[in-house]
C-alpha atoms as a PDB file:
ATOM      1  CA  UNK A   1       8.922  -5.178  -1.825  1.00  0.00           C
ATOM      2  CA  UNK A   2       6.548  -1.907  -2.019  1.00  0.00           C
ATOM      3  CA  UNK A   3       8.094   0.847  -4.453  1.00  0.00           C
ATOM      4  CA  UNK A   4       6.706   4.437  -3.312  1.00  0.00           C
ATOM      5  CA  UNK A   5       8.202   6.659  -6.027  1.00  0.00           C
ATOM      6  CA  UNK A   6       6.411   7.588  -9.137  1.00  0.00           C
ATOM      7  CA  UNK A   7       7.978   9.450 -11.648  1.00  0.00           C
ATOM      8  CA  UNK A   8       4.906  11.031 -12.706  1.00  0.00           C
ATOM      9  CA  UNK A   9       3.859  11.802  -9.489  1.00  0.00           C
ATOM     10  CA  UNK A  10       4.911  15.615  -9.642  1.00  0.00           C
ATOM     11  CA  UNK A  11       3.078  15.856 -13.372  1.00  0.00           C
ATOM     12  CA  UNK A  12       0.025  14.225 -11.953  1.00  0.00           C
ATOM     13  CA  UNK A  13      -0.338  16.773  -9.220  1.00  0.00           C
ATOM     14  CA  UNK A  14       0.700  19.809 -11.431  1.00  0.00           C
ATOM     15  CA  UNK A  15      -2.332  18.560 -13.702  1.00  0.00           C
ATOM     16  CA  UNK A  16      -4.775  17.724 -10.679  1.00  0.00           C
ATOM     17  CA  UNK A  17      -4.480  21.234  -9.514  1.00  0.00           C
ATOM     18  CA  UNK A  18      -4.474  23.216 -12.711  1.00  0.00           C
ATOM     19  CA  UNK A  19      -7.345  20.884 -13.713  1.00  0.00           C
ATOM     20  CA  UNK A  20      -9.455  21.233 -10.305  1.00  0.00           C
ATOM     21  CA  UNK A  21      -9.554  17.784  -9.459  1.00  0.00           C
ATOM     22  CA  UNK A  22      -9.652  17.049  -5.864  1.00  0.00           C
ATOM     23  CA  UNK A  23      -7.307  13.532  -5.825  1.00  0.00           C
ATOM     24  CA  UNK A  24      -5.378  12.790  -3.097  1.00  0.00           C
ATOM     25  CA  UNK A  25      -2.790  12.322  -5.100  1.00  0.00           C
ATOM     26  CA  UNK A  26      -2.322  16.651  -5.929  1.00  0.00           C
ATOM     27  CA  UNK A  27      -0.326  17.506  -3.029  1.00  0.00           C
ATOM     28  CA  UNK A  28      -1.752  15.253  -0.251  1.00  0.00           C
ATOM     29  CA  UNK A  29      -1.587  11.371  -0.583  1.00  0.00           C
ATOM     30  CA  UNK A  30      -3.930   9.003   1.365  1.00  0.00           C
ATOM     31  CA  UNK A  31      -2.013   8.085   4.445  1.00  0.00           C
ATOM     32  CA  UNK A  32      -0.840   4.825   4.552  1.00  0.00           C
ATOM     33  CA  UNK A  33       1.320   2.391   6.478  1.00  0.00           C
ATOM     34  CA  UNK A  34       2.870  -0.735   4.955  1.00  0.00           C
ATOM     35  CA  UNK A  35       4.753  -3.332   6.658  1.00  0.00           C
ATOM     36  CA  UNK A  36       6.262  -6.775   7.032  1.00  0.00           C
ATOM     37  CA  UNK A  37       5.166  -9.420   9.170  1.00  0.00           C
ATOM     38  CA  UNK A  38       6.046 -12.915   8.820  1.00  0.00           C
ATOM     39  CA  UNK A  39       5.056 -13.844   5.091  1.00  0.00           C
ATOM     40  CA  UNK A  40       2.547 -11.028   4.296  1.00  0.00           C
ATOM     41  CA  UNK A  41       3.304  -7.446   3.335  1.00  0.00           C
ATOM     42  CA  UNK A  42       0.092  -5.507   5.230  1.00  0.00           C
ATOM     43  CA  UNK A  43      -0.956  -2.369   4.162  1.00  0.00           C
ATOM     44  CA  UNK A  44      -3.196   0.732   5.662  1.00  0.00           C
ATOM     45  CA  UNK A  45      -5.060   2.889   4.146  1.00  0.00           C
ATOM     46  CA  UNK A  46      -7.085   5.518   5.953  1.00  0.00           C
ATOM     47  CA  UNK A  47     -10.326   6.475   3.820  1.00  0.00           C
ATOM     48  CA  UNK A  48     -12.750   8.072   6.383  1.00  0.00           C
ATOM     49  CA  UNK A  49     -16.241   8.932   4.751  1.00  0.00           C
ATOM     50  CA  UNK A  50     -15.367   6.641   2.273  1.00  0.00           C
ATOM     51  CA  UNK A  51     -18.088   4.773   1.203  1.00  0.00           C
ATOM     52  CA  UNK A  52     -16.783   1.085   0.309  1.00  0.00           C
ATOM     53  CA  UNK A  53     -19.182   0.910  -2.535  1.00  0.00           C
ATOM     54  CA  UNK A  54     -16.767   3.092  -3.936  1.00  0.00           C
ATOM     55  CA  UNK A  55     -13.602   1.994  -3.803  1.00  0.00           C
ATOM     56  CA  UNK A  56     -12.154  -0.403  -6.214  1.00  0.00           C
ATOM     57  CA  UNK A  57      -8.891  -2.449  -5.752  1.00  0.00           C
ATOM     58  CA  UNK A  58      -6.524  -3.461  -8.875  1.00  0.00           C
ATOM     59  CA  UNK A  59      -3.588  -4.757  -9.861  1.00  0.00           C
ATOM     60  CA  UNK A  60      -2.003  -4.418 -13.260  1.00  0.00           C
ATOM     61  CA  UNK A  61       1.762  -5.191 -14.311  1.00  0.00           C
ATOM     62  CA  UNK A  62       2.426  -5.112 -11.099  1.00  0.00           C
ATOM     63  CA  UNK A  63       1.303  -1.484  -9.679  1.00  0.00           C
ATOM     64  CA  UNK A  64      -1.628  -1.605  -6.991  1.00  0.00           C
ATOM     65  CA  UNK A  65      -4.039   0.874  -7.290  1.00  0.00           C
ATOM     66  CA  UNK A  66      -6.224   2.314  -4.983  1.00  0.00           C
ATOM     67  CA  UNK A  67      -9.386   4.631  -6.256  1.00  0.00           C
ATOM     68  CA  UNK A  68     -13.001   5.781  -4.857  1.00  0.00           C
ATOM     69  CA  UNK A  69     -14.842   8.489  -3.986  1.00  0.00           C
ATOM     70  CA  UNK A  70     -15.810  10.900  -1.543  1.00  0.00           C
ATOM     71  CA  UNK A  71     -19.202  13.055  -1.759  1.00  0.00           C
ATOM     72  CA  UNK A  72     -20.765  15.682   0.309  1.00  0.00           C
ATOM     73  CA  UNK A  73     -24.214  17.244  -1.070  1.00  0.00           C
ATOM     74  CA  UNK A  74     -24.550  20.981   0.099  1.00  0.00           C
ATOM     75  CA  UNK A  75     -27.615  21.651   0.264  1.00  0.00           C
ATOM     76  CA  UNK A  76     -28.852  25.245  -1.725  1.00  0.00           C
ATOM     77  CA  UNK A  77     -29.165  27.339   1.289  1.00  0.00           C
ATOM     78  CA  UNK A  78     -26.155  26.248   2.726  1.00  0.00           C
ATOM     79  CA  UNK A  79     -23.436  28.989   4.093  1.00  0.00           C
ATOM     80  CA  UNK A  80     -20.382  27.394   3.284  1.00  0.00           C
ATOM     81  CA  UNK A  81     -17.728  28.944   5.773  1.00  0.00           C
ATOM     82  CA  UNK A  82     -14.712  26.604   5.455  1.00  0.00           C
ATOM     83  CA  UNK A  83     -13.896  23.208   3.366  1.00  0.00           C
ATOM     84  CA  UNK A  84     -11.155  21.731   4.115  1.00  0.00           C
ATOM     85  CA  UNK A  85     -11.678  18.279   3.711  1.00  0.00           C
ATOM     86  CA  UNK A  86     -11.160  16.690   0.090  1.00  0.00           C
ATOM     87  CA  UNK A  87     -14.023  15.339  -1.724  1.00  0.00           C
ATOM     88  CA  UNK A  88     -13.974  13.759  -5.439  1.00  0.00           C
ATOM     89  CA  UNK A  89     -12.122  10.733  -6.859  1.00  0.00           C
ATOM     90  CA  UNK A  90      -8.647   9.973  -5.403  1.00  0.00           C
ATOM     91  CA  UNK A  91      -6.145   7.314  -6.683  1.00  0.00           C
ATOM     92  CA  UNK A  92      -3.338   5.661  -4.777  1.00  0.00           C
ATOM     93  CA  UNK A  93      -0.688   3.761  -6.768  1.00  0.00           C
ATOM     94  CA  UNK A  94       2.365   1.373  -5.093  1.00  0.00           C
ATOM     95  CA  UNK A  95       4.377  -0.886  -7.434  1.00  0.00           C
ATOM     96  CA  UNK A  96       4.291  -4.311  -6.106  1.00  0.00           C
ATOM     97  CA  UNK A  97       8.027  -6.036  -6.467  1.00  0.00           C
ATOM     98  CA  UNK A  98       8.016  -9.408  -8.563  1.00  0.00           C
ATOM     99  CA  UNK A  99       8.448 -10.986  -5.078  1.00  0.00           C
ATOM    100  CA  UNK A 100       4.577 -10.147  -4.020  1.00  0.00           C
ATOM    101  CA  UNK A 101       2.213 -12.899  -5.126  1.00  0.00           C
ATOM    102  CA  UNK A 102      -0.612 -10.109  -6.317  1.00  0.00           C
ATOM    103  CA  UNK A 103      -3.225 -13.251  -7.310  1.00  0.00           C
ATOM    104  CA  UNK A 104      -3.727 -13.621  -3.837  1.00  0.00           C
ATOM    105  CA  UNK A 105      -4.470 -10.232  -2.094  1.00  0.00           C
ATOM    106  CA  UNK A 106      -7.211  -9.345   0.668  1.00  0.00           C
ATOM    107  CA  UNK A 107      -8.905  -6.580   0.888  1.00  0.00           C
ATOM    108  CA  UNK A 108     -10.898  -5.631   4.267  1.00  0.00           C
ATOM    109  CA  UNK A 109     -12.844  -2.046   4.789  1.00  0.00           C
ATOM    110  CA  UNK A 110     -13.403  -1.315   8.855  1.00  0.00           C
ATOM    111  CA  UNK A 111     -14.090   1.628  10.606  1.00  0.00           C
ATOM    112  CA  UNK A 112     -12.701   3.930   7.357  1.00  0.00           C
ATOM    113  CA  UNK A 113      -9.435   2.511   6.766  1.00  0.00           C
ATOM    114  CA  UNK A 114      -8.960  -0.116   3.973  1.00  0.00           C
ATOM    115  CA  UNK A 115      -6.753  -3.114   5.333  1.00  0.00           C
ATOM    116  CA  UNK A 116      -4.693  -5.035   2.039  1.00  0.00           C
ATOM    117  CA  UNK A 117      -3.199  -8.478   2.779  1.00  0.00           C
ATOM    118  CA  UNK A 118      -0.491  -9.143   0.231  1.00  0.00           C
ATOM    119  CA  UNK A 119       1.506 -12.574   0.425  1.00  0.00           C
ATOM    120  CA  UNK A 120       4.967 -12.495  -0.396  1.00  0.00           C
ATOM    121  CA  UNK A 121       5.730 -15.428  -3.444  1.00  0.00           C
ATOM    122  CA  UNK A 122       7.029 -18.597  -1.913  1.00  0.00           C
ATOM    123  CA  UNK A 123       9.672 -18.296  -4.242  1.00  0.00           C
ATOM    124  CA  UNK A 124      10.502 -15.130  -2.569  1.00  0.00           C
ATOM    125  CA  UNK A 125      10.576 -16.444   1.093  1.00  0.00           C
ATOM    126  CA  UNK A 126      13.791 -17.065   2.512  1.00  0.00           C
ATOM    127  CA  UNK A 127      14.993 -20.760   2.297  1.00  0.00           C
ATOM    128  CA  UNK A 128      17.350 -23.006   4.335  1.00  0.00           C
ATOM    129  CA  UNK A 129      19.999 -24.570   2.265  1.00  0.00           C
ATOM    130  CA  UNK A 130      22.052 -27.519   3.497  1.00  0.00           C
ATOM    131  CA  UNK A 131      25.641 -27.877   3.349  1.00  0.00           C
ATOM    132  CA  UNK A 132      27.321 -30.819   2.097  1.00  0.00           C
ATOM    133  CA  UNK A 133      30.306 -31.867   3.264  1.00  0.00           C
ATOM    134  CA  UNK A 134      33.098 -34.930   2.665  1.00  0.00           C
ATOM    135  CA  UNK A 135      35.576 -33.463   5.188  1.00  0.00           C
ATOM    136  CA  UNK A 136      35.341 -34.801   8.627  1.00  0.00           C
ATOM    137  CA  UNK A 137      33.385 -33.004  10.959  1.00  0.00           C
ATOM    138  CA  UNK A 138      35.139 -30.335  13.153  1.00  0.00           C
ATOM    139  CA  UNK A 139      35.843 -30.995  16.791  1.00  0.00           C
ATOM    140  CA  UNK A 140      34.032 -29.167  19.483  1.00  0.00           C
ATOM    141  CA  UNK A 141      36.480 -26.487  21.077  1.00  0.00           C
ATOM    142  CA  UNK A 142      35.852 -25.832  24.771  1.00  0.00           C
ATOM    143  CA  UNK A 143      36.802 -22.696  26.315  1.00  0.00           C
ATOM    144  CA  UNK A 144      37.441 -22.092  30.006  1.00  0.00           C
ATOM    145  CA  UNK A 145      37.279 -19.142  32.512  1.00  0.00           C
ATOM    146  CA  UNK A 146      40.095 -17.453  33.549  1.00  0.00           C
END
């Protein structure tokens, strides 16, 4: 349902770090879980000191992307003595599969991690088909202990 590979994905970082951006995409992806339950695909993305004001959700021919922002001011007279935390614009990308009805995500932002509710089709959901039959039905075979 959820594709994970991008071809350009080793370009993208090359560029990010030769350019200086700091995406999460150059080396270090957002961490996220996706899974299955009943009819929805659910996805988890964890954004702390994201603002949500920032992030923007979209879908286009059928890739999901993911992009925001996160600041820090220093202020002049700051020491800086270690920064390891990323700051800038990231971008997360997943390819939805044709079975994902994408009209009808939901998007919640809680405690720094960005929830996505994606429905899976109902052309894609598994269906029950009946079996016709004009032989006569089988007899019930019994089988005893021994």
């Amino acid at each position: 349902m959820l594709v994970m590979n991008s071809p350009f994905r080793e370009l993208d970082s090359l560029f990010d770090q030769l350019s200086g951006r700091a995406t999460a995409s150059s080396g270090n992806p957002i961490p996220m879980d996706a899974y299955r339950r009943d009819s929805d695909i659910w996805v988890h993305l964890d954004l702390p000191g994201v603002a949500a004001d920032s992030l923007d959700v979209s879908v286009e021919r059928n890739v999901l992307t993911v992009t925001g922002e996160r600041n820090w001011q220093r202020n002049d007279d700051d020491q800086l003595y270690l920064a390891e935390r990323r700051r800038g614009t990231f971008r997360r990308q997943v390819t939805l599969g044709d079975g994902l009805d994408a009209d009808a995500i939901e998007a919640d932002y809680t405690d720094g991690v960005l929830t996505l509710r994606i429905p899976v089709a109902e052309q894609a959901q598994p269906k029950k088909i009946s079996i016709n039959s004009a032989s006569p039905k089988a007899s019930a075979i019994e089988a005893s202990s021994t």
